[in-house]
Protein backbone atom coordinates (compact mmCIF):
# COMPACT_ATOMS: atom_id res chain seq x y z
CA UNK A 1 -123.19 2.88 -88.50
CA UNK A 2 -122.11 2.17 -84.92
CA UNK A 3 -119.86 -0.05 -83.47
CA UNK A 4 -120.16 -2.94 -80.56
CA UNK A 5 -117.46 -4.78 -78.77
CA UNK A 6 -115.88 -5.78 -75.43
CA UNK A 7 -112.66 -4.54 -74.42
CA UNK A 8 -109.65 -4.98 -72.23
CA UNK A 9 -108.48 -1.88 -70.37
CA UNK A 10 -105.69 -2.17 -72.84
CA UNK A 11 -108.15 -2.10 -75.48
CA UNK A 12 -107.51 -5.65 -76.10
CA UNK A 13 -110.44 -7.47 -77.52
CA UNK A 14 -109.41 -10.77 -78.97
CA UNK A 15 -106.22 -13.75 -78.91
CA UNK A 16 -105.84 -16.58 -81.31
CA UNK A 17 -109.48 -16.15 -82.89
CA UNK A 18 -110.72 -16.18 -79.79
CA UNK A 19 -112.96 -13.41 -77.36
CA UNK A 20 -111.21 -12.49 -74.59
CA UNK A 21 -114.05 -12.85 -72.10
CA UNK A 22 -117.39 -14.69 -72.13
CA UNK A 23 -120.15 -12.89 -69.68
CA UNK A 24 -123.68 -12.99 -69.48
CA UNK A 25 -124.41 -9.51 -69.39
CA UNK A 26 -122.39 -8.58 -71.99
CA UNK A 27 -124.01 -11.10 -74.52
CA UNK A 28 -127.39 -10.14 -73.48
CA UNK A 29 -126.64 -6.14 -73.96
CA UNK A 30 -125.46 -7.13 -77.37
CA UNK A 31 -128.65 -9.01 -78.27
CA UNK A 32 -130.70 -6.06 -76.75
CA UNK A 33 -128.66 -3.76 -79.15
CA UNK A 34 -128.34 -5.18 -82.32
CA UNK A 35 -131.67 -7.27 -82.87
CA UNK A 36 -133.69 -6.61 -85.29
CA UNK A 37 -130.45 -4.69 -86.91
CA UNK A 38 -127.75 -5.29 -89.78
CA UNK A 39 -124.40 -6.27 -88.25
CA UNK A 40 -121.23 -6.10 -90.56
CA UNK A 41 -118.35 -8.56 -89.71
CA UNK A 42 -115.08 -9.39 -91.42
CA UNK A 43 -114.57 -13.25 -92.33
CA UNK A 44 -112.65 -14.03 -89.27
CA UNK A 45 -114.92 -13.08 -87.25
CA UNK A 46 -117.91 -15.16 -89.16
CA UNK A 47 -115.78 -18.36 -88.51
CA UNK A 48 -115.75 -17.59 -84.91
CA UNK A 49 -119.30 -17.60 -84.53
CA UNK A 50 -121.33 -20.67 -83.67
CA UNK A 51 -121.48 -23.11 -86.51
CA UNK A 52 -120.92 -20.56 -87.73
CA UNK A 53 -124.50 -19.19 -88.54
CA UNK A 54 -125.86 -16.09 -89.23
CA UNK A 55 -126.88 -14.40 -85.72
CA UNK A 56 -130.67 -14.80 -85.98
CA UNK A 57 -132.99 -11.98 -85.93
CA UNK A 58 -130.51 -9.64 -87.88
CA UNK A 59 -129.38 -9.22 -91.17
CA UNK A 60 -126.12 -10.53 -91.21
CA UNK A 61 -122.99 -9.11 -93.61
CA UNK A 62 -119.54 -10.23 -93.86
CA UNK A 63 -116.63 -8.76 -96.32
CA UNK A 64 -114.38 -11.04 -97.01
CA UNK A 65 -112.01 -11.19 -100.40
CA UNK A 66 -113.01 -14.83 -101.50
CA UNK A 67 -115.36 -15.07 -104.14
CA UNK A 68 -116.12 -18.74 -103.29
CA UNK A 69 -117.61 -17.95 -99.98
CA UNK A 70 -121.13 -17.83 -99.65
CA UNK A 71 -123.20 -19.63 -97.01
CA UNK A 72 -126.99 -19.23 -96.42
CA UNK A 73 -128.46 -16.52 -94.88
CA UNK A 74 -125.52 -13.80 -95.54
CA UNK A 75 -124.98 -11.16 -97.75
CA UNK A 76 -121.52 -11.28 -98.49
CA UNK A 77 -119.69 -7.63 -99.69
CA UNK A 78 -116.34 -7.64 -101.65
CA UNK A 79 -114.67 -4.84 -100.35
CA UNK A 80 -115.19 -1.47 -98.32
CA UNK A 81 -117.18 0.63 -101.15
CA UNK A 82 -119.68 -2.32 -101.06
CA UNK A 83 -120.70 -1.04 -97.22
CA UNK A 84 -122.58 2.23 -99.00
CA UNK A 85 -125.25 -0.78 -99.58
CA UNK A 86 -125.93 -1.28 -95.59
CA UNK A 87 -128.37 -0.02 -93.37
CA UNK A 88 -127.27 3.41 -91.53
CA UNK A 89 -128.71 1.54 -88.16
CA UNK A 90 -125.97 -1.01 -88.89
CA UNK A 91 -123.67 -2.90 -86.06
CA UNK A 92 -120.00 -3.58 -86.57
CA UNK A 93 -119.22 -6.56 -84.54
CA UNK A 94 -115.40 -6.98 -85.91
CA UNK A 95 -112.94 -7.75 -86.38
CA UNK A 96 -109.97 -5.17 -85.66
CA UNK A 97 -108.93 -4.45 -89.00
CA UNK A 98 -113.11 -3.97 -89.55
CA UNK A 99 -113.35 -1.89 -86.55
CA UNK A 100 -110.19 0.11 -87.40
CA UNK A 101 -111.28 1.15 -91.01
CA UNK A 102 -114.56 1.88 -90.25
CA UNK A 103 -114.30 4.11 -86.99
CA UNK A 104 -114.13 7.26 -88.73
CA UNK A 105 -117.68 6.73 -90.49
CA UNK A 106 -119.09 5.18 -87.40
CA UNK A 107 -121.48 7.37 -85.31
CA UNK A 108 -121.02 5.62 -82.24
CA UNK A 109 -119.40 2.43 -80.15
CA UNK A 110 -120.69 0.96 -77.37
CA UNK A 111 -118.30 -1.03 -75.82
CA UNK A 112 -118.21 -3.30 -72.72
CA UNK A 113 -115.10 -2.34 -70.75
CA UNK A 114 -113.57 -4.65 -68.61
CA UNK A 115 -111.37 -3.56 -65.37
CA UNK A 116 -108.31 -6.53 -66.59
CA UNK A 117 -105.99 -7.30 -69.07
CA UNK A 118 -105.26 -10.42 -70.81
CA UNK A 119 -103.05 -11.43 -73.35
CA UNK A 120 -104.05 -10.23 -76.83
CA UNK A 121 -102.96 -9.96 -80.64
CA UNK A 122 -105.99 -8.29 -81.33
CA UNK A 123 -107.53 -4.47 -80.58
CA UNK A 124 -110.10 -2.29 -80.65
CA UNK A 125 -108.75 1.57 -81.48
CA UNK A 126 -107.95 3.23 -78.70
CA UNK A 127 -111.03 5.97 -78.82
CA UNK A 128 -109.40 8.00 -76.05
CA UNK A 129 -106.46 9.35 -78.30
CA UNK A 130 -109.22 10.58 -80.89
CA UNK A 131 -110.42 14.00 -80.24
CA UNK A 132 -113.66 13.56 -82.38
CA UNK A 133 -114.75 10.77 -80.00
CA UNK A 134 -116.04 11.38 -76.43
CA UNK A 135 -117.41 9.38 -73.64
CA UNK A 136 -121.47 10.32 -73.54
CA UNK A 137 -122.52 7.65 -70.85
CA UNK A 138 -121.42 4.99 -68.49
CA UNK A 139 -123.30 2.42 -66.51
CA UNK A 140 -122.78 1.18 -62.94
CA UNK A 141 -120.19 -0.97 -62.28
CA UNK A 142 -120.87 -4.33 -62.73
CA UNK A 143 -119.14 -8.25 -61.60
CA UNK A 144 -119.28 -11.51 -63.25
CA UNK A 145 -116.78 -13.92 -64.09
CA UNK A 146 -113.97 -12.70 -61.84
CA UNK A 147 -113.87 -9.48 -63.57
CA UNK A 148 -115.65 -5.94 -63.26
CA UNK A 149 -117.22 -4.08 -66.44
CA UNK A 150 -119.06 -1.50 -67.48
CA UNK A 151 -121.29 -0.43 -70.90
CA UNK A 152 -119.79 2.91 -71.94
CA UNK A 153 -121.15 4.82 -75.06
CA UNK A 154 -118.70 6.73 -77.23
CA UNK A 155 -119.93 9.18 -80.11
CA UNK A 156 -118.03 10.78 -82.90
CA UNK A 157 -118.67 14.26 -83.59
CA UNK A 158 -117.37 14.05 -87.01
CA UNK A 159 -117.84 10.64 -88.50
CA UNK A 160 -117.23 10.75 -92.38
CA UNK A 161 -119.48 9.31 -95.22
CA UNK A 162 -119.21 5.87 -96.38
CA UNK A 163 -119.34 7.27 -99.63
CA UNK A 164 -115.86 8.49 -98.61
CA UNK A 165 -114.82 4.62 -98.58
CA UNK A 166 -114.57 4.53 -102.05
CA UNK A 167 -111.12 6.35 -102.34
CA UNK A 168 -109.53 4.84 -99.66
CA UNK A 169 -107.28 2.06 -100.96
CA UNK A 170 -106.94 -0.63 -98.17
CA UNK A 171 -104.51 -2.69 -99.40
CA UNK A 172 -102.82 -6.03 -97.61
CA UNK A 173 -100.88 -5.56 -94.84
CA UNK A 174 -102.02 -1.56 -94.05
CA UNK A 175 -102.57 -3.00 -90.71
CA UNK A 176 -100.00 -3.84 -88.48
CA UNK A 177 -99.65 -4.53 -84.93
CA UNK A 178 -96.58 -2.23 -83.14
CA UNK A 179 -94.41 -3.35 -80.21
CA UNK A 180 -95.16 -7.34 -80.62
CA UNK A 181 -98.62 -6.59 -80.46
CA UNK A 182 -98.76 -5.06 -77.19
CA UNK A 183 -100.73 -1.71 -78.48
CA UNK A 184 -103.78 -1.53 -81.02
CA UNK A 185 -103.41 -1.70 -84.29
CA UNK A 186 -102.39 1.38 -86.44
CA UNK A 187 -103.62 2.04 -90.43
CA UNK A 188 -100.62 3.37 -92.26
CA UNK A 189 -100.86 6.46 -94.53
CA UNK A 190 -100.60 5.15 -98.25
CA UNK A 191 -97.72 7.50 -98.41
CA UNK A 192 -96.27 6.59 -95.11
CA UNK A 193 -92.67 5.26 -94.63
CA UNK A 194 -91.56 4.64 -91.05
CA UNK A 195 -88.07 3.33 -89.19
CA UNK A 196 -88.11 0.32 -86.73
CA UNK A 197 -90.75 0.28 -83.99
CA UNK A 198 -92.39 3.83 -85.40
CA UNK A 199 -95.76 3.96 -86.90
CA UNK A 200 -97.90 6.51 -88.90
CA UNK A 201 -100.99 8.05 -86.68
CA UNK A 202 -104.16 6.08 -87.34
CA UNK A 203 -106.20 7.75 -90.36
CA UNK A 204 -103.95 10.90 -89.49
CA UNK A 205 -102.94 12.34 -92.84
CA UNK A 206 -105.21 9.54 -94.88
CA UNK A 207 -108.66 9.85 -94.05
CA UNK A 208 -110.28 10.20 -97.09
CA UNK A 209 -112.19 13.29 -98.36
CA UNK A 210 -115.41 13.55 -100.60
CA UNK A 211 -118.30 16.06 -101.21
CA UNK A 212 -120.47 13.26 -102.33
């Protein structure tokens, strides 16, 4: 799997349910990479979408916990372990909690950086503090909107099995935004206890482990 998004240089990527920015050439880069692909989206982020609809030309999937949820044209997957079902070639488009448990068995994000910073309550992780994950490419700088940007490709050289999903437990609340929501957002250990305005290291300590 590999992951999409547009970020902040903050690594901010969304506030209130909403995208942060809206450009032209970021939209069309993510048509050009995902069509004719599976994307994988958390429920928040299929009530963001037009209509909402399923983004045509791709197979569309969305987790989500409710068992009374199913519109047309989506495969919906109750729980984590239910992703060993998707396409390898498959997108995730969001949201952060999505995009946090799933970077360590994604391959690759390409990600739409922008040169500003907006207020947000939602990230993307910050792939700069993960040794596995390295900048492979970068495009020209580009303008629109009032903003700069450029595409940059990230790969993991170690991304884990989604077989491996199947013993993590991802309960409730394991994600939480630290310092009023000012940094991205950190998965807690299942054994991790932590005082006032500390935080467990992201998968560090609780990335799961299989042969299988």
């Amino acid at each position: 799997m590999r992951m999409i998004a547009a970020v902040s240089r903050d690594w901010g990527i969304g506030w209130k349910g909403e995208l942060l920015y809206s450009l032209p050439g970021d939209r069309k880069h993510f048509k050009a990479l995902t069509m004719g692909c599976a994307v994988v989206m958390g429920r928040a982020t299929w009530d963001s979408l037009p209509g909402p609809a399923p983004l045509p030309g791709r197979k569309n999937y969305v987790l989500t916990r409710s068992s009374a949820f199913h519109p047309e044209g989506v495969t919906v997957l109750h729980g984590l372990e239910k992703l060993a079902q998707v396409e390898e070639d498959a997108w995730v488009i969001g949201g952060a909690s999505l995009y946090a448990a799933l970077l360590p068995c994604c391959s690759e994000a390409e990600l739409t950086c922008v040169e500003a910073v907006r207020p947000a309550d939602r990230f993307f992780p910050e792939l700069t503090q993960f040794p596995e994950w390295t900048l492979v490419s970068e495009s020209e700088a580009m303008r629109e909107g009032g903003v700069s940007y450029t595409f940059r490709r990230y790969r993991n050289c170690d991304p884990k099995r989604l077989a491996a999903l199947r013993h993590c437990k991802m309960p409730p609340g394991a994600f939480f935004f630290p310092d009023g929501c000012s940094k991205p957002p950190v998965l807690l250990s299942k054994n991790a206890s932590f005082p006032a305005g500390k935080a467990a290291s992201f998968w560090r300590g609780a990335a799961p482990h299989s042969s299988g």
